[in-house]
Protein backbone atom coordinates (compact mmCIF):
# COMPACT_ATOMS: atom_id res chain seq x y z
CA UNK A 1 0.00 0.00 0.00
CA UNK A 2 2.71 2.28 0.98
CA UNK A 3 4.46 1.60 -2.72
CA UNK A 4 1.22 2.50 -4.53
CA UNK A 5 1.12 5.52 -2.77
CA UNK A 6 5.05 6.76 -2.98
CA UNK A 7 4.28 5.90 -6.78
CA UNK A 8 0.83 7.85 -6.58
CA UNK A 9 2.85 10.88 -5.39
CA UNK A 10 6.08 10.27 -7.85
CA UNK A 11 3.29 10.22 -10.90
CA UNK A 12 1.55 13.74 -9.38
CA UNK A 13 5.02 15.44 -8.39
CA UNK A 14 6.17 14.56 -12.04
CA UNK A 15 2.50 15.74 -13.96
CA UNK A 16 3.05 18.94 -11.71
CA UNK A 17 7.04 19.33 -12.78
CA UNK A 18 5.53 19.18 -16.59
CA UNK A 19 2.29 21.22 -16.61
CA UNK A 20 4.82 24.17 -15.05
CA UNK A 21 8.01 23.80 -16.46
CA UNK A 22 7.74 22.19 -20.35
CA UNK A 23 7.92 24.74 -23.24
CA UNK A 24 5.35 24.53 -25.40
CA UNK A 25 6.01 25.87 -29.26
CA UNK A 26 4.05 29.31 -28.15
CA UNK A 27 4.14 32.55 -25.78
CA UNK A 28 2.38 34.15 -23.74
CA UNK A 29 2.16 37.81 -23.24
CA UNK A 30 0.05 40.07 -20.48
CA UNK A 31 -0.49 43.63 -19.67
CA UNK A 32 2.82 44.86 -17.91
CA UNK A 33 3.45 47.74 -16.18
CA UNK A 34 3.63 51.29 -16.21
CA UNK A 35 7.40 53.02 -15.59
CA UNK A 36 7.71 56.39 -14.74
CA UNK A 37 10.27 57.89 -16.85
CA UNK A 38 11.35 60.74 -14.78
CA UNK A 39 14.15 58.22 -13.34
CA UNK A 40 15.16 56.76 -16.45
CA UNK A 41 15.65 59.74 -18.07
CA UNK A 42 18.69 62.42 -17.13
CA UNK A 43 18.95 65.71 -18.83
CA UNK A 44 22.04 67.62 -17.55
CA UNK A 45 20.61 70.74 -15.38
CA UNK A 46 16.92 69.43 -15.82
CA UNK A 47 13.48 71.52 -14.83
CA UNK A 48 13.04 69.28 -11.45
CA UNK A 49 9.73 71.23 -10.33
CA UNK A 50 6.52 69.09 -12.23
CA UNK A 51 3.98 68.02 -10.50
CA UNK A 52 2.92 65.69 -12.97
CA UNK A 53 4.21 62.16 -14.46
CA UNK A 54 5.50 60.72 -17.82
CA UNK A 55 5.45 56.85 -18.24
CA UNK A 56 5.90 54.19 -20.47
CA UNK A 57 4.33 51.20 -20.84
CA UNK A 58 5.12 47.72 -21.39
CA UNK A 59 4.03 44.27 -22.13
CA UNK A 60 5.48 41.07 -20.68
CA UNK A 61 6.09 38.17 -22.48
CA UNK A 62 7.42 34.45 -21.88
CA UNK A 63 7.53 31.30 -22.85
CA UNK A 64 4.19 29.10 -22.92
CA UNK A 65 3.73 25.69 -20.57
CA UNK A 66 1.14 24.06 -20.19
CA UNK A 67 -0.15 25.63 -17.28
CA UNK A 68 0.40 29.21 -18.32
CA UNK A 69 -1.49 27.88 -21.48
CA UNK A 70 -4.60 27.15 -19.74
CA UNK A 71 -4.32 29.80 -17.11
CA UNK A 72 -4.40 32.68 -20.37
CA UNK A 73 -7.59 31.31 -21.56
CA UNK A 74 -9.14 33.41 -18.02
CA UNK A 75 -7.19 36.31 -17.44
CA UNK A 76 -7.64 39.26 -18.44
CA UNK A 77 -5.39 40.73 -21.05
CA UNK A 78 -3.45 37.23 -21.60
CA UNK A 79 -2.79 35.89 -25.12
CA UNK A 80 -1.02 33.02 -26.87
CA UNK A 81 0.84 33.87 -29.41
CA UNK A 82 2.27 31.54 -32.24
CA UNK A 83 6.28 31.84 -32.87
CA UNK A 84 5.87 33.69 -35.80
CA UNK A 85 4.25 36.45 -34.38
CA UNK A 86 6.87 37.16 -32.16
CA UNK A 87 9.80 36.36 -34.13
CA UNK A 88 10.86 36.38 -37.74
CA UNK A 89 11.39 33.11 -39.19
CA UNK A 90 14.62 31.86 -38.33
CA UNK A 91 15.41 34.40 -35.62
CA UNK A 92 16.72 32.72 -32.36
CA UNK A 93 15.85 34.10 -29.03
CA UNK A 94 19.09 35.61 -28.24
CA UNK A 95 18.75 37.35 -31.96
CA UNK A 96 14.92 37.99 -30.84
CA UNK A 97 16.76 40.15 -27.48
CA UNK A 98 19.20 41.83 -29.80
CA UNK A 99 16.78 42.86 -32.31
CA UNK A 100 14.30 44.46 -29.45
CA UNK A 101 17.53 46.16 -27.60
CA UNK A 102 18.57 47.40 -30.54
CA UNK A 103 14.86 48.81 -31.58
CA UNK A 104 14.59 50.64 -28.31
CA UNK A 105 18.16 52.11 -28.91
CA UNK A 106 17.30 53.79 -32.29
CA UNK A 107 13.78 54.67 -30.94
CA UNK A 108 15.77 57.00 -28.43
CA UNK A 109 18.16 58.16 -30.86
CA UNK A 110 14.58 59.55 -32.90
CA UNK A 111 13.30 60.55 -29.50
CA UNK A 112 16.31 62.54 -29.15
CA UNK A 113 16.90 64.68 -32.15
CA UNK A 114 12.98 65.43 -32.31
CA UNK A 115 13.08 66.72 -28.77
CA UNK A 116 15.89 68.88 -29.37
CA UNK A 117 14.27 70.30 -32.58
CA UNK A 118 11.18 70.77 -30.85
CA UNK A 119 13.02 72.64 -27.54
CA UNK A 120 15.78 74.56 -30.00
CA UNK A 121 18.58 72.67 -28.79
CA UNK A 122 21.67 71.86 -30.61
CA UNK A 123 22.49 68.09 -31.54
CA UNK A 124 24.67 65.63 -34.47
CA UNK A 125 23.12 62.79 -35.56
CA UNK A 126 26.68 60.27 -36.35
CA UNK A 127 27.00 57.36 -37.97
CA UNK A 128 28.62 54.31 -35.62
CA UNK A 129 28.81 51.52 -38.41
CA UNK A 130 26.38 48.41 -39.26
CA UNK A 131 24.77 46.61 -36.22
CA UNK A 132 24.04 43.03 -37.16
CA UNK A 133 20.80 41.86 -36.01
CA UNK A 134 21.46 38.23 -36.93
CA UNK A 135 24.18 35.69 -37.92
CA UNK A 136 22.65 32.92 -40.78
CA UNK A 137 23.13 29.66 -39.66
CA UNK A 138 25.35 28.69 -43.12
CA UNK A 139 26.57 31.80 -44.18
CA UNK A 140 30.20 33.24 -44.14
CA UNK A 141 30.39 34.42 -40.72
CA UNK A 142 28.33 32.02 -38.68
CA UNK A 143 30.55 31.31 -36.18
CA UNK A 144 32.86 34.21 -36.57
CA UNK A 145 30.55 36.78 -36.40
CA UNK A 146 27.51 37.23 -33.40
CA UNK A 147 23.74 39.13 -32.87
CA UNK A 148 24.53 42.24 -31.27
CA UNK A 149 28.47 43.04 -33.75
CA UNK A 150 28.96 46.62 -34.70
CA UNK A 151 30.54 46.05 -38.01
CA UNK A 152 33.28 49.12 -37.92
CA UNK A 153 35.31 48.78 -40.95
CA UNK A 154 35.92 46.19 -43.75
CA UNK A 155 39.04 46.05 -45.46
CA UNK A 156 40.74 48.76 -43.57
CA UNK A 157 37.57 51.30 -44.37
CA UNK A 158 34.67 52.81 -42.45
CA UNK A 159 31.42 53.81 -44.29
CA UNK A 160 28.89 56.43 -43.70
CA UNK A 161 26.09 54.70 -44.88
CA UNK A 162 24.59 51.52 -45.34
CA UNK A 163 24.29 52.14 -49.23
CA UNK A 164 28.21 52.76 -49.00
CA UNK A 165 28.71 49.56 -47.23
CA UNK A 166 26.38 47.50 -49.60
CA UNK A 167 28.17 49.16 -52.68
CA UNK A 168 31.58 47.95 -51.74
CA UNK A 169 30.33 44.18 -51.26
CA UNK A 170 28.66 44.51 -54.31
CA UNK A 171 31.91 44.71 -55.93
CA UNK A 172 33.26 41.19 -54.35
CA UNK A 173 32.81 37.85 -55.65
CA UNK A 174 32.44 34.31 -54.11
CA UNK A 175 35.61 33.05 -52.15
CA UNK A 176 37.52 36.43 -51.67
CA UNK A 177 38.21 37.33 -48.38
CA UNK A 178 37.48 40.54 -46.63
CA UNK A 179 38.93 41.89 -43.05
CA UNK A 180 36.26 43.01 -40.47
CA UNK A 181 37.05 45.27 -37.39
CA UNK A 182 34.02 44.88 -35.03
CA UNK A 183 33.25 46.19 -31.68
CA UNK A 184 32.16 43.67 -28.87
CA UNK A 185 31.55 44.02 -25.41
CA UNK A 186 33.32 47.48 -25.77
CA UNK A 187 36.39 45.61 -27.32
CA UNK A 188 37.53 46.11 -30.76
CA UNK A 189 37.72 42.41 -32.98
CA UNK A 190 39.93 42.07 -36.35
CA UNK A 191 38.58 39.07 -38.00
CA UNK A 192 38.92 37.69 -41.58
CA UNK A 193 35.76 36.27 -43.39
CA UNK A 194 35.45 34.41 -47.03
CA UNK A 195 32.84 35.60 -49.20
CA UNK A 196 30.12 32.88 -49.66
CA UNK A 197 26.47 33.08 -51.69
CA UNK A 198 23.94 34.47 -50.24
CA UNK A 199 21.09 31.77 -49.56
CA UNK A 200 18.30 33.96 -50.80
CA UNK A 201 20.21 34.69 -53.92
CA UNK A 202 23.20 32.52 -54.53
CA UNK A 203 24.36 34.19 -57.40
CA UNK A 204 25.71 37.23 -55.05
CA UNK A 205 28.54 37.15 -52.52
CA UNK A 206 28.03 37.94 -48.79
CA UNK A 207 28.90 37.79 -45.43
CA UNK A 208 25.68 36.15 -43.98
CA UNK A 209 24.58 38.83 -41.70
CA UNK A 210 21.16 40.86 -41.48
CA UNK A 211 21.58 44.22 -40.04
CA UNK A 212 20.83 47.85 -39.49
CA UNK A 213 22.48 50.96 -39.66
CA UNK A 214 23.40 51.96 -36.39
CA UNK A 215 23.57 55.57 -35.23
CA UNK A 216 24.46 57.98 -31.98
CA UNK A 217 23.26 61.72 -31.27
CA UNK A 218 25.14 64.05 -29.30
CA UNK A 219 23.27 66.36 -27.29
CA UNK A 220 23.60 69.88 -25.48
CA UNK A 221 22.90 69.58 -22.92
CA UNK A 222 24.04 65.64 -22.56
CA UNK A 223 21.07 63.52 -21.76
CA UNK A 224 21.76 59.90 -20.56
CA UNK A 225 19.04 56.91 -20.58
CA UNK A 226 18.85 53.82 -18.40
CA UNK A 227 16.61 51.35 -20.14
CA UNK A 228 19.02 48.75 -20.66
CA UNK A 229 16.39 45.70 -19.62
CA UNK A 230 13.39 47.75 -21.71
CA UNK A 231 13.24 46.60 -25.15
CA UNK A 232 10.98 47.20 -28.51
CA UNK A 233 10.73 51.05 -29.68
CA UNK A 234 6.90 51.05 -28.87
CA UNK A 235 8.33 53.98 -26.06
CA UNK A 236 9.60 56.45 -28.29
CA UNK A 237 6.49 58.90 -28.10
CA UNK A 238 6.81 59.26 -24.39
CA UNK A 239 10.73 59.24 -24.65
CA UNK A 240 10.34 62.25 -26.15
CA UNK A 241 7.36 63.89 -24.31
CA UNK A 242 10.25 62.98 -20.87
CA UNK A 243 13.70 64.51 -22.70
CA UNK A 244 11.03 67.69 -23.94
CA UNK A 245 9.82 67.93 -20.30
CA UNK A 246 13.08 68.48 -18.87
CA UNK A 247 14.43 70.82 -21.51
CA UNK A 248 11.59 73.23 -21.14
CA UNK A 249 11.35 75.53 -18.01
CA UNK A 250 7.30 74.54 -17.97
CA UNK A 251 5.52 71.58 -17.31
CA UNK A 252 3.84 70.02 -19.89
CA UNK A 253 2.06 67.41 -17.84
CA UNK A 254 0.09 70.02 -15.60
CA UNK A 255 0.21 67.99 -12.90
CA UNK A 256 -1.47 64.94 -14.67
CA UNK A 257 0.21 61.30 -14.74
CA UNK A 258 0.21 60.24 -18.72
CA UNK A 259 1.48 57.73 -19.98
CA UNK A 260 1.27 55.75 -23.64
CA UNK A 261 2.80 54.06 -26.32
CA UNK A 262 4.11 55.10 -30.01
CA UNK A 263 7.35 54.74 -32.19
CA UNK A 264 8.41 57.75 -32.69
CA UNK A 265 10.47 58.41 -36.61
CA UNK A 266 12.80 61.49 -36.56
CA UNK A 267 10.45 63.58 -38.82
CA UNK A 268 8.26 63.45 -35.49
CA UNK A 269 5.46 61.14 -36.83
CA UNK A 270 4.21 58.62 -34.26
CA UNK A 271 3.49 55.12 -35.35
CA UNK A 272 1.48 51.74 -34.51
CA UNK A 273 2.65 49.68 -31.96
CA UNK A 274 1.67 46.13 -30.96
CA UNK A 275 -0.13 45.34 -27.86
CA UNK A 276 -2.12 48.81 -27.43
CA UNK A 277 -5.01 46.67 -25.83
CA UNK A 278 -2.40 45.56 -22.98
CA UNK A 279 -1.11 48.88 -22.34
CA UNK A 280 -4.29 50.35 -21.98
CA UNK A 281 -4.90 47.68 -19.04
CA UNK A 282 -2.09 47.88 -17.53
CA UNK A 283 -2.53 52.14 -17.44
CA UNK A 284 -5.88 52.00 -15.81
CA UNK A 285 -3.98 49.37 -13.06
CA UNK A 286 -1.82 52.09 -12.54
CA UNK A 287 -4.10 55.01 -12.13
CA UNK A 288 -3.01 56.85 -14.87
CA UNK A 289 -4.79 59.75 -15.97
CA UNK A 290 -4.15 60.03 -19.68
CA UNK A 291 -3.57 57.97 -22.45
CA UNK A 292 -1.79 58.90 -25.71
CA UNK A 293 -2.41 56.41 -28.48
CA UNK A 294 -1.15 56.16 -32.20
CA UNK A 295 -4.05 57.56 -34.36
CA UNK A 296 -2.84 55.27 -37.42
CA UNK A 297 -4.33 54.10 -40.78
CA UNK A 298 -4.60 50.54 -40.32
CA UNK A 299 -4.89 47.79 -42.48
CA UNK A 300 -8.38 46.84 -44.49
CA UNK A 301 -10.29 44.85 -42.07
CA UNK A 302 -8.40 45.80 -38.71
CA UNK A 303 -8.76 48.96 -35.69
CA UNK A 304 -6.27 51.60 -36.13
CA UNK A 305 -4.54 51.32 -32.41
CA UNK A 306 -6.17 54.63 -31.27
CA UNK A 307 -9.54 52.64 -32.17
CA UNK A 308 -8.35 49.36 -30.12
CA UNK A 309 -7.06 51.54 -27.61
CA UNK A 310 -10.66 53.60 -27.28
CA UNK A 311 -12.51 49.63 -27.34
CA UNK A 312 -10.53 48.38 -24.78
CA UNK A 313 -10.97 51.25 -22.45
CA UNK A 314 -15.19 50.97 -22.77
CA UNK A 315 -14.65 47.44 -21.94
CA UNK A 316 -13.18 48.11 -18.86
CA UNK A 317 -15.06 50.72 -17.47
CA UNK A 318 -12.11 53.28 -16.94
CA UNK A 319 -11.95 56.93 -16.75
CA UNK A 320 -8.79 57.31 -18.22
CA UNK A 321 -8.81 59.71 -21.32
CA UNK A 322 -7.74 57.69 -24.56
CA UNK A 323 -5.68 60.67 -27.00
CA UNK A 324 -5.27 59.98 -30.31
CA UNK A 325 -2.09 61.21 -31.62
CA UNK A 326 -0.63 61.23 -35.23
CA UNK A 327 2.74 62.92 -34.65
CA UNK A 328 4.50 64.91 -31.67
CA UNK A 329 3.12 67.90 -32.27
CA UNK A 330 -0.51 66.52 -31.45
CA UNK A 331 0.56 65.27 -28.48
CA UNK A 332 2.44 68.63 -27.38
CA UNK A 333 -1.18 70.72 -28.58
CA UNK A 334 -3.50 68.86 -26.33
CA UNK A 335 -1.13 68.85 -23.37
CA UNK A 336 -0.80 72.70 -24.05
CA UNK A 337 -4.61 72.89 -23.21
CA UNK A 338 -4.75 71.22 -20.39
CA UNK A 339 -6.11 73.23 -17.63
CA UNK A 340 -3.33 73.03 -14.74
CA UNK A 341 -4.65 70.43 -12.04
């Protein structure tokens, strides 16, 4: 009796250990939370006198089990999410991480220069080489090369410009070799990499890499940002709303706590982010007062995120104030009539 009952519990313990712990082919994302952006952000001799808050918003995601899997069938704000929605085909998680990081970074460099247009500040937009997103499994670097690389130089030359870097490859054939300084984990690599076709179209020579143009601003006054865990550039609307806040002697919240979501492109336009519905949940959770939304044109057939944004808050029964916002300066003219609170 005792054995059928030690192997009663061994069966349980081990049913338990796999509903909680066995990845399933999915994820699961939920309404996150809201981060107040006055501490992330740090503009040299900053207005430090307003009443009122500027946050950001997120949305969590993990990996799906099969507890988790049932569990976001009844909670609110929960989904499942197939691979492919979260990641591109063939993207790894580690590339997944870099390619978020790397969104948020760029997002801030946008947040930056349209802040300092907007306040009349002086900044320099410079180029800091190619950041490579991801490393293809059989191309000419895989194993040489990693998510995350700033590509610096190739054959003893920096370029400006994506195009300029693209040209000079174009010019190489399969088999020749080409000398790569990159910069990793602040240290600068010299590595050597033969040419090999391109899987998508064999007939060209490449090194196997997707990437991005990577970019810095320099400010003044210098602004620093500590968002290093914070990924995706969904926060680049409020980024700049925080960074304009502290160059201008006024407040621009009034005293209210806003918050929102947004990429923000350095003409100033504000675009559609994923996951509006979550954000809006997670604002009203966290009392906030006002929420800017991207007023986009959205597909045939599907809510513009201002729309979503609007549905989800009637759902819920909130009195936060959904904004719909097409580009900065929509946001900055209904903050400017806000009566002071």
């Amino acid at each position: 009796m005792k054995s059928k009952k030690l192997w009663f519990f061994v069966l349980v313990m081990a049913l338990v250990v796999f509903v909680s712990s066995y990845r399933l082919d999915a994820y699961i994302s939920r309404p996150g939370d809201a981060y107040e952006l006055s501490p992330l952000v740090e503009v040299d001799g900053r207005d430090e006198d307003d009443a009122g808050t500027l946050s950001l918003m997120t949305v969590t995601m993990f990996n799906a089990t099969p507890a988790l899997y049932v569990m976001a069938q009844f909670q609110e704000g929960y989904k499942v999410l197939d691979p492919e929605q979260v990641r591109s085909p063939h993207e790894s998680d580690e590339e997944y991480n870099v390619r978020q990081l790397k969104l948020m970074s760029d997002s801030q460099v946008n947040a930056l220069q349209v802040a300092f247009e907007e306040a009349g500040k002086p900044y320099e937009v410079l180029s800091k080489g190619v950041f490579i997103l991801n490393v293809l499994e059989d191309g000419a670097a895989a194993g040489i090369l990693s998510p995350g690389d700033r590509l610096l130089e190739i054959d003893g030359q920096a370029y400006g410009s994506m195009e300029e870097f693209l040209d000079y490859l174009s010019g190489k054939k399969v088999g020749d070799e080409v000398e790569l300084v990159i910069e990793r984990d602040e240290r600068t690599i010299t590595q050597k990499v033969t040419l090999a076709p391109l899987p998508t179209e064999p007939e060209r020579a490449g090194i196997g890499i997707s990437f991005v143009e990577d970019k810095e601003i320099e400010t003044t006054p210098n602004v620093t940002i500590d968002s290093d865990t914070i990924g995706g550039p969904s926060a680049g609307l409020m980024f700049t709303l925080e960074i304009l806040n502290q160059l201008l002697d006024e407040d621009i919240t009034h005293g209210y706590d806003i918050a929102g979501t947004g990429t923000m492109e350095s003409d100033g336009t504000v675009g559609r982010i994923g996951g509006i519905d979550q954000k809006v949940i997670a604002a009203d959770r966290a009392d906030i007062d006002i929420f800017f939304a991207p007023d986009d044109e959205a597909d045939s057939g599907s809510p513009s995120n201002f729309d979503l944004a609007v549905e989800t808050a009637e759902e819920s029964g909130t009195d936060m104030e959904i904004v719909p916002v097409t580009d900065i300066d929509a946001a900055l003219d209904y903050l400017s009539e806000l009566s002071p609170r």
